[in-house]
Protein backbone atom coordinates (compact mmCIF):
# COMPACT_ATOMS: atom_id res chain seq x y z
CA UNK A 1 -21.32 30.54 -66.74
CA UNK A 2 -22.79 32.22 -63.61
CA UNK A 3 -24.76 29.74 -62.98
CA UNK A 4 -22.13 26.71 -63.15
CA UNK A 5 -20.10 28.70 -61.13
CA UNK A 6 -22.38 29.09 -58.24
CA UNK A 7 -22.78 25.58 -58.28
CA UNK A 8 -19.12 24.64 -58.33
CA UNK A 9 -18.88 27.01 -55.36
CA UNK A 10 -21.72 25.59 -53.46
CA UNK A 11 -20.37 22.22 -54.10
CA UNK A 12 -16.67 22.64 -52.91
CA UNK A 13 -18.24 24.46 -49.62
CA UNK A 14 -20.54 21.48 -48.82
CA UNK A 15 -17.18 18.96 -49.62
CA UNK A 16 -15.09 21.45 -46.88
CA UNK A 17 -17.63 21.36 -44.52
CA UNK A 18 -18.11 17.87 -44.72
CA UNK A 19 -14.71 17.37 -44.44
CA UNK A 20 -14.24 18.98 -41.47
CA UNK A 21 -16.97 17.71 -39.48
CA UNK A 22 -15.97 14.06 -40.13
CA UNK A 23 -12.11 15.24 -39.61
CA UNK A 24 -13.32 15.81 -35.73
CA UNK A 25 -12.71 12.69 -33.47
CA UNK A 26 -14.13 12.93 -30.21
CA UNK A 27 -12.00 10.74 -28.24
CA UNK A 28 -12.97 10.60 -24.26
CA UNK A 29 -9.05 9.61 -23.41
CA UNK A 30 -8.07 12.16 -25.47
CA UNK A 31 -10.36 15.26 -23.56
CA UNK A 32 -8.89 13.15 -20.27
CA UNK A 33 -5.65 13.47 -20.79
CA UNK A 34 -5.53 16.73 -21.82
CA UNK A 35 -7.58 17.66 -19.01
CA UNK A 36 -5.03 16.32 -16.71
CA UNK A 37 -2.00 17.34 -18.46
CA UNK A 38 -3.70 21.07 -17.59
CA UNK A 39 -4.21 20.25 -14.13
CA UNK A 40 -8.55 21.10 -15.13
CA UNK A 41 -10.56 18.77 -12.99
CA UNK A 42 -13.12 16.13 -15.70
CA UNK A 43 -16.22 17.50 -13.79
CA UNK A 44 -17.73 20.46 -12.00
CA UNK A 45 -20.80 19.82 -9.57
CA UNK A 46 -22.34 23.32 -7.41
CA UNK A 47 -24.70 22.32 -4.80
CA UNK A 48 -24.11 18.51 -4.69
CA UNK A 49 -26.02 16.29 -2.82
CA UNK A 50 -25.29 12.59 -3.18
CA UNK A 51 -26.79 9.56 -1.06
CA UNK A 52 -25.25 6.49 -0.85
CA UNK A 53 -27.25 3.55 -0.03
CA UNK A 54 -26.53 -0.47 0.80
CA UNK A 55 -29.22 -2.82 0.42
CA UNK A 56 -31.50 -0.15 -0.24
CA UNK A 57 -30.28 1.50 2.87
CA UNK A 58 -29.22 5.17 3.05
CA UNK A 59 -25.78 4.82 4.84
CA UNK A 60 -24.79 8.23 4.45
CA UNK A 61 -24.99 11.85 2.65
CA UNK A 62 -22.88 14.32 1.24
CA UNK A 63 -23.69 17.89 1.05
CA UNK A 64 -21.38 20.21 -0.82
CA UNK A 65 -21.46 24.20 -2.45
CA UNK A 66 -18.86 22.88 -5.24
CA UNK A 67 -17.20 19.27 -5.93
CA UNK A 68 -14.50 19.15 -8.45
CA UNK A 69 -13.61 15.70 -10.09
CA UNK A 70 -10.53 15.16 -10.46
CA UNK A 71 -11.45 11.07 -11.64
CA UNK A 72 -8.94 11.35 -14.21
CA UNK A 73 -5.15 11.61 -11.98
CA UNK A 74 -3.96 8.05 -13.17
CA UNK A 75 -1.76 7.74 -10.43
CA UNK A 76 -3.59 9.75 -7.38
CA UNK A 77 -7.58 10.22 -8.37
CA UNK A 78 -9.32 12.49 -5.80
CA UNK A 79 -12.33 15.17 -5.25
CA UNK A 80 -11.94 18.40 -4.33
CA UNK A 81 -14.76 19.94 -2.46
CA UNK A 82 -13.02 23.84 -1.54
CA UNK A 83 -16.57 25.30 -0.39
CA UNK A 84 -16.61 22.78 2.33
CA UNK A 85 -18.22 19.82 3.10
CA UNK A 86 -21.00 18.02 4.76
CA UNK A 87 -21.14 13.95 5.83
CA UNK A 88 -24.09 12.57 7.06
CA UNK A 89 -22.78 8.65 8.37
CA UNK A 90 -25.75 6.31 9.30
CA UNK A 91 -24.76 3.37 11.08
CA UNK A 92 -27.31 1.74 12.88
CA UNK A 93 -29.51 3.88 15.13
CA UNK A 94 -26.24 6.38 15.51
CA UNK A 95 -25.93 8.86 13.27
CA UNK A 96 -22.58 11.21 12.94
CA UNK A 97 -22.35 14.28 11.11
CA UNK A 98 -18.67 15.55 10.00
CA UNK A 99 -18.43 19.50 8.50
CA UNK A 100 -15.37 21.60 7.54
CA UNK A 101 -14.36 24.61 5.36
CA UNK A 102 -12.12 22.30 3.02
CA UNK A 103 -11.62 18.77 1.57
CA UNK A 104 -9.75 16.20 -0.62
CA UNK A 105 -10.98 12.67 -1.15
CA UNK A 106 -8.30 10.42 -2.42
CA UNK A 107 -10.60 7.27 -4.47
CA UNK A 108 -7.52 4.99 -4.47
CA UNK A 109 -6.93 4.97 -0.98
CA UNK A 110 -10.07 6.13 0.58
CA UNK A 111 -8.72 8.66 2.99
CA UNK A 112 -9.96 12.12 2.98
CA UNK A 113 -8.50 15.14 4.32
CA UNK A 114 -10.82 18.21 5.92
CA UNK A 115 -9.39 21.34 6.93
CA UNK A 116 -10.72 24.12 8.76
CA UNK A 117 -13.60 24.25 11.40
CA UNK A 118 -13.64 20.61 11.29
CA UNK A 119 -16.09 19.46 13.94
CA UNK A 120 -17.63 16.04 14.16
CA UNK A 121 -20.81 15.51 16.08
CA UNK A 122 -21.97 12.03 17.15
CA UNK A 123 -26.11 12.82 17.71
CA UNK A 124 -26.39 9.61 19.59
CA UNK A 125 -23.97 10.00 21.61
CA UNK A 126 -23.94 13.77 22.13
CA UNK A 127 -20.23 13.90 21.68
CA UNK A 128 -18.01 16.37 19.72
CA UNK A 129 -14.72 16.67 18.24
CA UNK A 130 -13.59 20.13 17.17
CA UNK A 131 -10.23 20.42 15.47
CA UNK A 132 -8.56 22.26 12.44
CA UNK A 133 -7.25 19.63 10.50
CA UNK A 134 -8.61 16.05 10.28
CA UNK A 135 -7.41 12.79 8.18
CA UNK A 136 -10.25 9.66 7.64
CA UNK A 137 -9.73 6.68 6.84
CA UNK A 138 -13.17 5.41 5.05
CA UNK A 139 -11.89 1.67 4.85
CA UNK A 140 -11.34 1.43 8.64
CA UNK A 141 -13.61 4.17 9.95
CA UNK A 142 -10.97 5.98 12.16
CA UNK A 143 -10.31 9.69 12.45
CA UNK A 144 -6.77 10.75 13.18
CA UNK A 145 -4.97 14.36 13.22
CA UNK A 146 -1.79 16.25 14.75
CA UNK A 147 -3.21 18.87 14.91
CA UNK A 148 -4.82 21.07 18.41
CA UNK A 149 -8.51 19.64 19.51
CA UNK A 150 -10.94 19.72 21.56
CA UNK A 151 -13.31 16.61 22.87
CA UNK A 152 -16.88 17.17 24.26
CA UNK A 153 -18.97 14.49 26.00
CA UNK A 154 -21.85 14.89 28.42
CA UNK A 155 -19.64 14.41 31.03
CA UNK A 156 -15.91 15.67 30.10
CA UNK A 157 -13.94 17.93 27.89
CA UNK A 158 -10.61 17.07 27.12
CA UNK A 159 -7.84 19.68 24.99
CA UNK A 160 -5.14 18.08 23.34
CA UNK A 161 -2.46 17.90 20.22
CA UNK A 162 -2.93 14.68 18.48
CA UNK A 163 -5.40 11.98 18.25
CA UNK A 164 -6.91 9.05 17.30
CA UNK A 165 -10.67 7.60 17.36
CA UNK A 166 -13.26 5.83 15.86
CA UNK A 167 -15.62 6.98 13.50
CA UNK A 168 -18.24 7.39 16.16
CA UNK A 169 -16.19 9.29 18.23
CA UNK A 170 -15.32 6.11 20.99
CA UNK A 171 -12.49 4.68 21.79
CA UNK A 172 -10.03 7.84 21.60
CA UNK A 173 -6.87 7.72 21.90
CA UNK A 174 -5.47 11.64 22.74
CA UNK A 175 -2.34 13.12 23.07
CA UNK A 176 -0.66 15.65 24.72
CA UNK A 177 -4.15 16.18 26.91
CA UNK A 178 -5.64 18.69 29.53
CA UNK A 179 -8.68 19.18 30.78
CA UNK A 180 -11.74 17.85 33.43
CA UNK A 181 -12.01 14.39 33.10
CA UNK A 182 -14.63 12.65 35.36
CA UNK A 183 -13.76 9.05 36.17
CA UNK A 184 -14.84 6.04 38.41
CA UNK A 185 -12.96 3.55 40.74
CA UNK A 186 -13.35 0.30 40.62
């Protein structure tokens, strides 16, 4: 009877376990929604660095300590990059680099927001923007903030609350100014 009995055993552990495993679903939506319902971003990335190209043309770089996905918001998607951040833009023969302490990158609407030692450099140009908080819009390439800055060229430096500019740093449009500007008459 020993014997039978061991096999009985064996056989109704083997039918459990089998059970079981097939009783598992593994349902993507599923591990998405809970993720979201828990606020848990879908993916974790540490020391990202992503190139995106266009015709088989680098356009630009990212450079991050930590990127956290958080793909799965149905209504608001965004990245959250709370190491800080690094953008390398090509466009042409300019190049601009934009750093800061803190980001979000909303995917619906393509505007990002950086926070903290935000400084944007155009290399060509040898122009800088230094601020605390800065909003850009991806779709239209434009920069805009409330916020107190600070605009280096060769020739001028201008203090301010509130502005406006192109990607590349031209065609500002500041607010509440000071500073040495150097201008021509014509």
């Amino acid at each position: 009877m020993s014997f039978i009995s061991q096999i009985i055993r064996k056989s109704i552990t083997v039918i459990l376990l089998t059970v079981m495993l097939f009783s598992c679903s593994n349902n993507t939506q599923e591990v998405r929604d809970f993720l979201a319902s828990k606020n848990l971003p879908i993916g974790i990335a540490k020391d990202a660095f992503h190139v995106y190209k266009d015709s088989g043309r680098i356009t630009s770089k990212l450079i991050t300590p930590l990127l956290y996905d958080y793909s799965n918001r149905k209504q608001h998607p965004y990245n959250e990059f709370p190491k800080g951040i690094k953008i390398i833009n090509f466009d042409g023969k300019d190049s601009v680099t934009i750093t800061g302490n803190y980001a979000l990158s909303y995917s619906k609407t393509s505007v990002s927001e950086i926070k903290g030692n935000v400084v944007v450099y155009n290399h060509s140009e040898k122009s800088k923007l230094e601020t605390e908080q800065l909003f850009w819009d991806q779709n239209t390439k434009y920069f805009f903030s409330e916020k107190a800055f600070t605009l280096s060229t060769l020739k001028d430096t201008i203090y301010g609350v509130g502005f406006e500019c192109k990607e590349d740093l031209s065609k500002h449009l500041a607010k509440k100014t000071t500073g040495k500007l150097e201008t021509t008459e014509e």
